[in-house]
PDB file of N, CA and C in Angstrom:
ATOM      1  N   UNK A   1       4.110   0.963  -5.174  1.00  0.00           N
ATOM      2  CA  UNK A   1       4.357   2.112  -6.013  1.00  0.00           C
ATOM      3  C   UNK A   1       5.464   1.859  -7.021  1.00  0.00           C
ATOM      4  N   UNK A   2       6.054   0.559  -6.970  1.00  0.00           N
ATOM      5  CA  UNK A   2       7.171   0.415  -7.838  1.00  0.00           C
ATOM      6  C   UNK A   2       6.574   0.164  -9.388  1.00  0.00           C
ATOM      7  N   UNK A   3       6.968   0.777 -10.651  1.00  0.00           N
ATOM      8  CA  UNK A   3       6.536   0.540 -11.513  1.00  0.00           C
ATOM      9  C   UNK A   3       6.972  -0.343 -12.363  1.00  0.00           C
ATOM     10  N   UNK A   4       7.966  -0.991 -11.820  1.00  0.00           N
ATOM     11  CA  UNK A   4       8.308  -2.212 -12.292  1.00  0.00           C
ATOM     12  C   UNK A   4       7.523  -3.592 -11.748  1.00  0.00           C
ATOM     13  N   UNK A   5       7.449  -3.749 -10.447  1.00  0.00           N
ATOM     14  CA  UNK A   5       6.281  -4.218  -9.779  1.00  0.00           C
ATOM     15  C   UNK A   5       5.056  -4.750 -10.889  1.00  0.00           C
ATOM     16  N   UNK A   6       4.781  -2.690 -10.794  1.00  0.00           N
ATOM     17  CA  UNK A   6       2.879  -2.730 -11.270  1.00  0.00           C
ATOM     18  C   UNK A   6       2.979  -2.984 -12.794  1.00  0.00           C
ATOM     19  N   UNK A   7       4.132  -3.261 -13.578  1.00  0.00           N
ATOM     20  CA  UNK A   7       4.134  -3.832 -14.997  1.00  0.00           C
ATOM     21  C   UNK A   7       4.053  -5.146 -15.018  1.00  0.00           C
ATOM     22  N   UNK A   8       5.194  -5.531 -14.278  1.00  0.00           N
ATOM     23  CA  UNK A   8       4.913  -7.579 -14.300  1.00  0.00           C
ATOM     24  C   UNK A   8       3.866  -7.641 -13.625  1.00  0.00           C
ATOM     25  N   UNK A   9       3.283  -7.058 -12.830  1.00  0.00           N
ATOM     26  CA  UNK A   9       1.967  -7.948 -12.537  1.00  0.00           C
ATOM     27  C   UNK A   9       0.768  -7.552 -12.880  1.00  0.00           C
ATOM     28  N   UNK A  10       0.634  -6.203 -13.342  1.00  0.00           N
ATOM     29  CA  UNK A  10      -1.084  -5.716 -14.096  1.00  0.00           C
ATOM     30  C   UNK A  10      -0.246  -5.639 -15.614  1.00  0.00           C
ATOM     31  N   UNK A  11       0.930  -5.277 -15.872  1.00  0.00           N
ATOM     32  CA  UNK A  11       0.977  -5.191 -17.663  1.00  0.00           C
ATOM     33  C   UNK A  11       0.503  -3.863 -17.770  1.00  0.00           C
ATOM     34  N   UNK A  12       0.587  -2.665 -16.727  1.00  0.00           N
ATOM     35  CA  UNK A  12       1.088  -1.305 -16.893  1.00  0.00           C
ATOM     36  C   UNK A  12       1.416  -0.460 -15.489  1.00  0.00           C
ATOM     37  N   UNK A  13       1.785   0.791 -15.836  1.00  0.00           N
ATOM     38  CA  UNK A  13       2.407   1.509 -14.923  1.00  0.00           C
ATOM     39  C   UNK A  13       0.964   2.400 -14.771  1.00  0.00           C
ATOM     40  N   UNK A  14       0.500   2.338 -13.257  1.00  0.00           N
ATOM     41  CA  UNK A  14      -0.084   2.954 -12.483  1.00  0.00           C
ATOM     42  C   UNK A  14       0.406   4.374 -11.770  1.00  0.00           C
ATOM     43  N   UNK A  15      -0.522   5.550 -12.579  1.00  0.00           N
ATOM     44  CA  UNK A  15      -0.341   6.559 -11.906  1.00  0.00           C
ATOM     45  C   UNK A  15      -1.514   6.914 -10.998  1.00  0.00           C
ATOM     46  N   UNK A  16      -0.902   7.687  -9.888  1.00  0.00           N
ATOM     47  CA  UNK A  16      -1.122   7.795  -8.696  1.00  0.00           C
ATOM     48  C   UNK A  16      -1.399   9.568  -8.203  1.00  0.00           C
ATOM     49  N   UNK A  17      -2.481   9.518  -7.023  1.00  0.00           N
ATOM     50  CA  UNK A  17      -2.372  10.690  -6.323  1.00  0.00           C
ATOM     51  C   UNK A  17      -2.071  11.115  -5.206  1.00  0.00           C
ATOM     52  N   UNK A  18      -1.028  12.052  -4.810  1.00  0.00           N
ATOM     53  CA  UNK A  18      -1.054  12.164  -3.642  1.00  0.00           C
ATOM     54  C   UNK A  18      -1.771  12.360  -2.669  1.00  0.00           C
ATOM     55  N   UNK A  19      -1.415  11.945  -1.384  1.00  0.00           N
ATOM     56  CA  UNK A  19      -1.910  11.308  -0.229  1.00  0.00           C
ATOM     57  C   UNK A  19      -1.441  11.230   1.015  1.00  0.00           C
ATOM     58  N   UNK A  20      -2.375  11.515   1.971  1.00  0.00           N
ATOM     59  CA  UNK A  20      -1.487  11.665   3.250  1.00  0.00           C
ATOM     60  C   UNK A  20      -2.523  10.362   3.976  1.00  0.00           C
ATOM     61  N   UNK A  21      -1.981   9.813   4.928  1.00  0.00           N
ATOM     62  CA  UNK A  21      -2.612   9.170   5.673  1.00  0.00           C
ATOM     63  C   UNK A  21      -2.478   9.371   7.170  1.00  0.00           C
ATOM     64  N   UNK A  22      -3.130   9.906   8.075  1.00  0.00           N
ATOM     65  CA  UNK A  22      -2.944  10.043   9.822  1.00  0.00           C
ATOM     66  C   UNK A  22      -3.301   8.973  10.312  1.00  0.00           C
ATOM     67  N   UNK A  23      -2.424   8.951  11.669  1.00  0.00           N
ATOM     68  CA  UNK A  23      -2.465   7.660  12.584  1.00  0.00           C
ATOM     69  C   UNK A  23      -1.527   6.617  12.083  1.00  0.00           C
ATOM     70  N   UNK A  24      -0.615   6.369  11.180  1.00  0.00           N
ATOM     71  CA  UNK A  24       0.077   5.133  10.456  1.00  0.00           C
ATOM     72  C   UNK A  24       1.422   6.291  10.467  1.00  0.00           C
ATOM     73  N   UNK A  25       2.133   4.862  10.079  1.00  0.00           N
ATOM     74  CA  UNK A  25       3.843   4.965  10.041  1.00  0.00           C
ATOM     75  C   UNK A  25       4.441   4.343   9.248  1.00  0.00           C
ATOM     76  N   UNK A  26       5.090   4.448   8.746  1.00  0.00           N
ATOM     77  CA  UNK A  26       5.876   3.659   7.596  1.00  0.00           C
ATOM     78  C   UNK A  26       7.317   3.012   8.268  1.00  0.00           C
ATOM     79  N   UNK A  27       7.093   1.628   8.737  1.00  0.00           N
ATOM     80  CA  UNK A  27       8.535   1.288   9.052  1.00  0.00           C
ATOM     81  C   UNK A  27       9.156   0.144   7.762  1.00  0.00           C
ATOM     82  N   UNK A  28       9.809  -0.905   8.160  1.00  0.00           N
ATOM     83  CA  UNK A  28       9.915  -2.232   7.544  1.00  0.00           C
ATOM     84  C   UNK A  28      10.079  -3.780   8.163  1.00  0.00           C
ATOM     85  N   UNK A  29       9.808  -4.132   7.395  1.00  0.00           N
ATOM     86  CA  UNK A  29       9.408  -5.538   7.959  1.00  0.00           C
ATOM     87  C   UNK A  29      10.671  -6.536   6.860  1.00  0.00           C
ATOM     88  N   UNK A  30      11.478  -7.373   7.612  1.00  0.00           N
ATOM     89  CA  UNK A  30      11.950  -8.451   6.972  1.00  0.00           C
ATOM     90  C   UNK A  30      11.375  -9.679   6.369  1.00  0.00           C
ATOM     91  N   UNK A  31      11.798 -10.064   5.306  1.00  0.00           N
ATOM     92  CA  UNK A  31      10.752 -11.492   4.598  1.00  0.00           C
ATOM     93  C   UNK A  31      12.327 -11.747   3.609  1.00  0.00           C
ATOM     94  N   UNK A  32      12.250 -13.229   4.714  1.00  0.00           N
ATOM     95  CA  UNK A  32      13.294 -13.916   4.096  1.00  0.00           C
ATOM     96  C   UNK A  32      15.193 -13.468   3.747  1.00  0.00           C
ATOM     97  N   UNK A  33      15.349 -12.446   4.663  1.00  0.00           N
ATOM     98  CA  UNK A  33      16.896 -11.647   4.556  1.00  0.00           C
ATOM     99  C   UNK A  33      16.387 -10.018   3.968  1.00  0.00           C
ATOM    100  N   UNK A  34      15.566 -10.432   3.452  1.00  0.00           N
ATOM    101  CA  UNK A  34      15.099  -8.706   2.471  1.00  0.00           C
ATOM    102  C   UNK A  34      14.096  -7.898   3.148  1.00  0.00           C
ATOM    103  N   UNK A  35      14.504  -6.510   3.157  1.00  0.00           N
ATOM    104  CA  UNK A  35      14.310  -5.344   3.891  1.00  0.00           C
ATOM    105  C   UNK A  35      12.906  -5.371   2.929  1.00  0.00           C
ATOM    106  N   UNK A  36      11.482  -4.851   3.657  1.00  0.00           N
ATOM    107  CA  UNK A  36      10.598  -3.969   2.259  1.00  0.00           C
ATOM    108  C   UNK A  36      10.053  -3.265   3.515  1.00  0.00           C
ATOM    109  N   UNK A  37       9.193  -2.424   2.570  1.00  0.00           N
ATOM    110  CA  UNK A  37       8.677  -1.333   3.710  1.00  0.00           C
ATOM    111  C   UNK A  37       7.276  -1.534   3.843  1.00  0.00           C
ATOM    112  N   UNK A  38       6.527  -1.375   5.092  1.00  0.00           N
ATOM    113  CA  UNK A  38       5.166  -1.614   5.397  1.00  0.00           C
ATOM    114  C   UNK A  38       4.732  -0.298   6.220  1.00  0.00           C
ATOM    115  N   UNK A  39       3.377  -0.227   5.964  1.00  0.00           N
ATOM    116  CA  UNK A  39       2.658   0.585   7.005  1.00  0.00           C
ATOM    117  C   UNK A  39       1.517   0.192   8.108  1.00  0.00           C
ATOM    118  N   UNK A  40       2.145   1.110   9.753  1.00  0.00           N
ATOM    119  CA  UNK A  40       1.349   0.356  10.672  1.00  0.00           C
ATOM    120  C   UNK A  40       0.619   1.267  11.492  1.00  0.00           C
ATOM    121  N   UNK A  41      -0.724   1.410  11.802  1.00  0.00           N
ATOM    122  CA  UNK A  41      -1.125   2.291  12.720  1.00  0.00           C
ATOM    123  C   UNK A  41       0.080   2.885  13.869  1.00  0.00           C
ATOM    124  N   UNK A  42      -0.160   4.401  13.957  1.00  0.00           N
ATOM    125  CA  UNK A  42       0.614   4.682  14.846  1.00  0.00           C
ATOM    126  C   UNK A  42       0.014   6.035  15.051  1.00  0.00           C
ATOM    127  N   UNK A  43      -0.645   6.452  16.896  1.00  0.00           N
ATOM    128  CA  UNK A  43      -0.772   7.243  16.954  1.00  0.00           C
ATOM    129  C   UNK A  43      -0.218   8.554  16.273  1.00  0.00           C
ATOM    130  N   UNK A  44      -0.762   9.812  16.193  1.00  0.00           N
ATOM    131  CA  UNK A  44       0.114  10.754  16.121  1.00  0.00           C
ATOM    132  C   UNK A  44       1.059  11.027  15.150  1.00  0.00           C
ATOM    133  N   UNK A  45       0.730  10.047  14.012  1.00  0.00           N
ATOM    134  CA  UNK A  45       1.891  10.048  12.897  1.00  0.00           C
ATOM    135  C   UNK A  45       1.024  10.250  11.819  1.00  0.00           C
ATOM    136  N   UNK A  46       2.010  10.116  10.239  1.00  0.00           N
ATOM    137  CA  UNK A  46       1.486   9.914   9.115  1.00  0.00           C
ATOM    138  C   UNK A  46       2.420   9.875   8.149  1.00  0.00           C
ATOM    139  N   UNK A  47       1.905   9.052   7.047  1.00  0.00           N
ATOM    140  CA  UNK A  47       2.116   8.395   6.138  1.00  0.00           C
ATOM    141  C   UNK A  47       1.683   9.545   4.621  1.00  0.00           C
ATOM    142  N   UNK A  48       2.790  10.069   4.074  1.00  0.00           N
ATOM    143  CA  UNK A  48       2.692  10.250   2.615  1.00  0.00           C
ATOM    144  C   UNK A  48       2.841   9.335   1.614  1.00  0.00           C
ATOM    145  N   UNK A  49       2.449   9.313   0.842  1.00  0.00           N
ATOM    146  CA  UNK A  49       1.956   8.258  -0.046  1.00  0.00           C
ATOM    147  C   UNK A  49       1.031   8.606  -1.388  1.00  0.00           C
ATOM    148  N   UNK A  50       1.019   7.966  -2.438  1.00  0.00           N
ATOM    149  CA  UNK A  50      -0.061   7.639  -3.306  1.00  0.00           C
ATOM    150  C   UNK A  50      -1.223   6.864  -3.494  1.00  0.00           C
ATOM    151  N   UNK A  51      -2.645   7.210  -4.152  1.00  0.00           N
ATOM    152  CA  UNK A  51      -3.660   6.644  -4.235  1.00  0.00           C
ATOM    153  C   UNK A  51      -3.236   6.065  -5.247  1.00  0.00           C
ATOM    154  N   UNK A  52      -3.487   4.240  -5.499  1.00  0.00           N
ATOM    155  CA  UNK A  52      -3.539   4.057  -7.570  1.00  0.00           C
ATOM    156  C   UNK A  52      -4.640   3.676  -7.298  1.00  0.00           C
ATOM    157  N   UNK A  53      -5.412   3.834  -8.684  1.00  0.00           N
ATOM    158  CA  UNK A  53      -6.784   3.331  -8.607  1.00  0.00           C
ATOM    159  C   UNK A  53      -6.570   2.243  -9.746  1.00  0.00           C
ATOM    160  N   UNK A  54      -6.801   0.841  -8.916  1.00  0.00           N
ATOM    161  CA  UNK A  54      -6.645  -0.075  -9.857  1.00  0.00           C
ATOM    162  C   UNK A  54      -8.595  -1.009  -9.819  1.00  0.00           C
ATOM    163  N   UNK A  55      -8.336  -1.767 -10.771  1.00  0.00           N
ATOM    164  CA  UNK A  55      -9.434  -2.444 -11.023  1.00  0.00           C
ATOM    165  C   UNK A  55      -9.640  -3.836 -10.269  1.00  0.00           C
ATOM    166  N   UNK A  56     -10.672  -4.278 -10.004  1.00  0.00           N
ATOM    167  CA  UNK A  56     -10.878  -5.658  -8.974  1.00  0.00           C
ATOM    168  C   UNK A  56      -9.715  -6.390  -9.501  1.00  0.00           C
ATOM    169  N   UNK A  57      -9.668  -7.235 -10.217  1.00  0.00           N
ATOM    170  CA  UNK A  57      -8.550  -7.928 -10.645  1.00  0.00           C
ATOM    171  C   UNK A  57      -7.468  -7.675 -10.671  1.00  0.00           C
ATOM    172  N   UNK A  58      -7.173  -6.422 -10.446  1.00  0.00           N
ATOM    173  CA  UNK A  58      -5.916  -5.676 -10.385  1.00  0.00           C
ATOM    174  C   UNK A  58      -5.055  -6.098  -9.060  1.00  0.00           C
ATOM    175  N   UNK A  59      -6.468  -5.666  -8.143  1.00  0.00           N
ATOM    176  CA  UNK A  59      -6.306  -5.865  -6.928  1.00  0.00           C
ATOM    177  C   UNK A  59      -5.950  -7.030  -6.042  1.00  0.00           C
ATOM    178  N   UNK A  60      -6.525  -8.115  -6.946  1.00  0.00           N
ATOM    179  CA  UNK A  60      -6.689  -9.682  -6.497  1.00  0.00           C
ATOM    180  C   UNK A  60      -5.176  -9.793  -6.780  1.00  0.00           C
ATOM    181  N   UNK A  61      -4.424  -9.699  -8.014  1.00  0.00           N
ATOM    182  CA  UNK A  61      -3.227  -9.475  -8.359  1.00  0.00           C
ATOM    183  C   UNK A  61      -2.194  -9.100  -7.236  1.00  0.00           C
ATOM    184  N   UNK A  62      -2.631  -7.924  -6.933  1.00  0.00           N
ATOM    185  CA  UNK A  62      -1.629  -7.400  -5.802  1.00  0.00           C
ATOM    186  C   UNK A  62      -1.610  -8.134  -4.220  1.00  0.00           C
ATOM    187  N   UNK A  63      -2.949  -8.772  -4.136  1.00  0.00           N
ATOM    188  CA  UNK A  63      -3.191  -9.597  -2.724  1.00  0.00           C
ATOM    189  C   UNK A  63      -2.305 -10.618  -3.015  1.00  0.00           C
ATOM    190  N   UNK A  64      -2.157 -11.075  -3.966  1.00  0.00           N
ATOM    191  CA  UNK A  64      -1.537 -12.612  -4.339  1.00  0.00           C
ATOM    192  C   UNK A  64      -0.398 -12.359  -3.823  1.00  0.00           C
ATOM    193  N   UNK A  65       0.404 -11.222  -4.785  1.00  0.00           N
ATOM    194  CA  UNK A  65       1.756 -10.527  -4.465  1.00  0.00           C
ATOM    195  C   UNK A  65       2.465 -10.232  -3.372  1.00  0.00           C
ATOM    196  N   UNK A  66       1.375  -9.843  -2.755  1.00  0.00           N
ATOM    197  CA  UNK A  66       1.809  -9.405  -0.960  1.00  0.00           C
ATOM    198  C   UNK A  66       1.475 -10.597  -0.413  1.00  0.00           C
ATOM    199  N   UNK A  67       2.898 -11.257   0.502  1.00  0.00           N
ATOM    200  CA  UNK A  67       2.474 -11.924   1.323  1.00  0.00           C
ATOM    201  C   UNK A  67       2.150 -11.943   2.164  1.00  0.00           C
ATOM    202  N   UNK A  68       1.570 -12.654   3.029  1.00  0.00           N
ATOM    203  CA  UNK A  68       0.627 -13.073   4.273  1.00  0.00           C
ATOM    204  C   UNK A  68       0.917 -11.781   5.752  1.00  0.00           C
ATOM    205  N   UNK A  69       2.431 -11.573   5.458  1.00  0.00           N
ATOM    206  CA  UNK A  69       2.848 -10.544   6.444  1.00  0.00           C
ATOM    207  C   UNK A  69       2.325  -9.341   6.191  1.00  0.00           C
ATOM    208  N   UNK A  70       1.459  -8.870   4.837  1.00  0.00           N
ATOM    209  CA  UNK A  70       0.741  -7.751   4.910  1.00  0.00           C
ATOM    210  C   UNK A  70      -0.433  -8.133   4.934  1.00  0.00           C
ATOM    211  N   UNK A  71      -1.197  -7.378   5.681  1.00  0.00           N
ATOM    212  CA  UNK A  71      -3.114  -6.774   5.916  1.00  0.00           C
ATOM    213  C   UNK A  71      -3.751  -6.253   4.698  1.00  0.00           C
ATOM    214  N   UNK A  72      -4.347  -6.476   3.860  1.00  0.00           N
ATOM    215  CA  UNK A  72      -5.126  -5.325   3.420  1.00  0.00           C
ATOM    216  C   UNK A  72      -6.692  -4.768   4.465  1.00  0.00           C
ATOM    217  N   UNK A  73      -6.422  -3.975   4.950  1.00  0.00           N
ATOM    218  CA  UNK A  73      -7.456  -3.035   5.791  1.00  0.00           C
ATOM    219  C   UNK A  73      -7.752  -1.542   4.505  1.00  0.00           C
ATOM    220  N   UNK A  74      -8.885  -1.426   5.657  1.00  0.00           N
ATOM    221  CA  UNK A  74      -9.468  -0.219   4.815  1.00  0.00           C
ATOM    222  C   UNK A  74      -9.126   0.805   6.158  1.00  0.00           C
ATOM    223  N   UNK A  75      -8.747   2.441   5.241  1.00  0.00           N
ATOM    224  CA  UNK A  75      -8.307   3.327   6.189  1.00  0.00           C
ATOM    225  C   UNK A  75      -9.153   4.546   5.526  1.00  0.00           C
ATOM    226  N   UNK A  76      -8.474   5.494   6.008  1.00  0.00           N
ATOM    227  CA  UNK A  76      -9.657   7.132   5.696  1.00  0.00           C
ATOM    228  C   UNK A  76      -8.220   8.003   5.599  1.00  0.00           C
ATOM    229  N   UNK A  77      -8.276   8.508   4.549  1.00  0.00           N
ATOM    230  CA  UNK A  77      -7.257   9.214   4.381  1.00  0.00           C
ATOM    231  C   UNK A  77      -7.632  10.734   4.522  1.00  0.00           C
ATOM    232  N   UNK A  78      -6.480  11.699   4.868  1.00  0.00           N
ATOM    233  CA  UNK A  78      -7.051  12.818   5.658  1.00  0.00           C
ATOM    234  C   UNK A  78      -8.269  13.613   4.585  1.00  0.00           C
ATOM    235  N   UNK A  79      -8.230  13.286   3.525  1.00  0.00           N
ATOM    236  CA  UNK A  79      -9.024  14.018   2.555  1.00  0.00           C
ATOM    237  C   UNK A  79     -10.516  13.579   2.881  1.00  0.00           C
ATOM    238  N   UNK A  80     -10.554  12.284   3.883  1.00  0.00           N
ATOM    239  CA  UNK A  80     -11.766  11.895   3.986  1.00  0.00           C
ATOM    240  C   UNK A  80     -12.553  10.688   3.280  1.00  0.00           C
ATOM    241  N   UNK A  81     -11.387  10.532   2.013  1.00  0.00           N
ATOM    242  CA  UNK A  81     -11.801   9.084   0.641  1.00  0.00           C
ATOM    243  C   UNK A  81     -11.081   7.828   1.940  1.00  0.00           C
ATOM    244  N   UNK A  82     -11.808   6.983   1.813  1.00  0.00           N
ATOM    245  CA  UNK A  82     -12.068   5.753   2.005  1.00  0.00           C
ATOM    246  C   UNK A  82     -10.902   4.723   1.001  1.00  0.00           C
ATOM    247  N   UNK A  83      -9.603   4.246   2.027  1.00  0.00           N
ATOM    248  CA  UNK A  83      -9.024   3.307   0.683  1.00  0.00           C
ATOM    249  C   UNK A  83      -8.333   2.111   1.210  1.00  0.00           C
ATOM    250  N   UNK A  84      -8.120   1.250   0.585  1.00  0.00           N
ATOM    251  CA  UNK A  84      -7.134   0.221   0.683  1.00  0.00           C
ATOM    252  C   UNK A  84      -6.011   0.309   1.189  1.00  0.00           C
ATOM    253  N   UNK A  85      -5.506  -0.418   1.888  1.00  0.00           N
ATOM    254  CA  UNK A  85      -4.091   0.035   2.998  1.00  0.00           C
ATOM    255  C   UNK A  85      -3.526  -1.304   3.014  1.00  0.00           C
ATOM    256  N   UNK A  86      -2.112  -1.587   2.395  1.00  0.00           N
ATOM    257  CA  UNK A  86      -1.664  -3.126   3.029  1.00  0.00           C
ATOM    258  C   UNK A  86      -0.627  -2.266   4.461  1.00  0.00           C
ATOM    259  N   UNK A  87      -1.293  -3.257   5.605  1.00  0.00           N
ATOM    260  CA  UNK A  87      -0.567  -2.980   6.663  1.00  0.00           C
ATOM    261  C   UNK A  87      -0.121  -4.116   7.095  1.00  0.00           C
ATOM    262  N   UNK A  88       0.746  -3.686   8.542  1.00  0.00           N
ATOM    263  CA  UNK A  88       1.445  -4.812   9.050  1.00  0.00           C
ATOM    264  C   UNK A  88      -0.145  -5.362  10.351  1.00  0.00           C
TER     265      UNK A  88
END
């Protein structure tokens, strides 16, 4: 969601919709001394958040970006839409 992020690496700022996600948690994960934040299934919980709707290549972009310590899985967000999730 950082829009500094989504400029160096798509070459614009991605707006977004809100979003809830059930069953996930938002903790963080260390990589290399530095704090970032990830999301992980977790009963009984949930995750606010934004949808961006980016384009295939967009996407390939952002897989590159995230390293290996995130998942991209597919989740169901309470609205019922079907989306992309980097998890732990």
């Amino acid at each position: 969601q950082d829009p500094d992020i989504q400029k160096s690496l798509v070459g614009r700022i991605i707006f977004g919709t809100p979003a809830r996600l059930a069953n996930f948690e938002k903790t963080t994960i260390n990589l290399g001394g530095r704090i970032y934040p990830i999301v992980r299934p977790a009963e009984n919980k949930a995750v606010n958040g934004m949808v961006l709707e980016v384009t295939s290549e967009e996407l390939a972009r952002f897989d590159r970006y995230e390293t290996n310590a995130y998942r991209r899985i597919t989740a169901k967000l309470d609205s019922g839409q079907t989306v992309w999730v980097y998890s732990e």
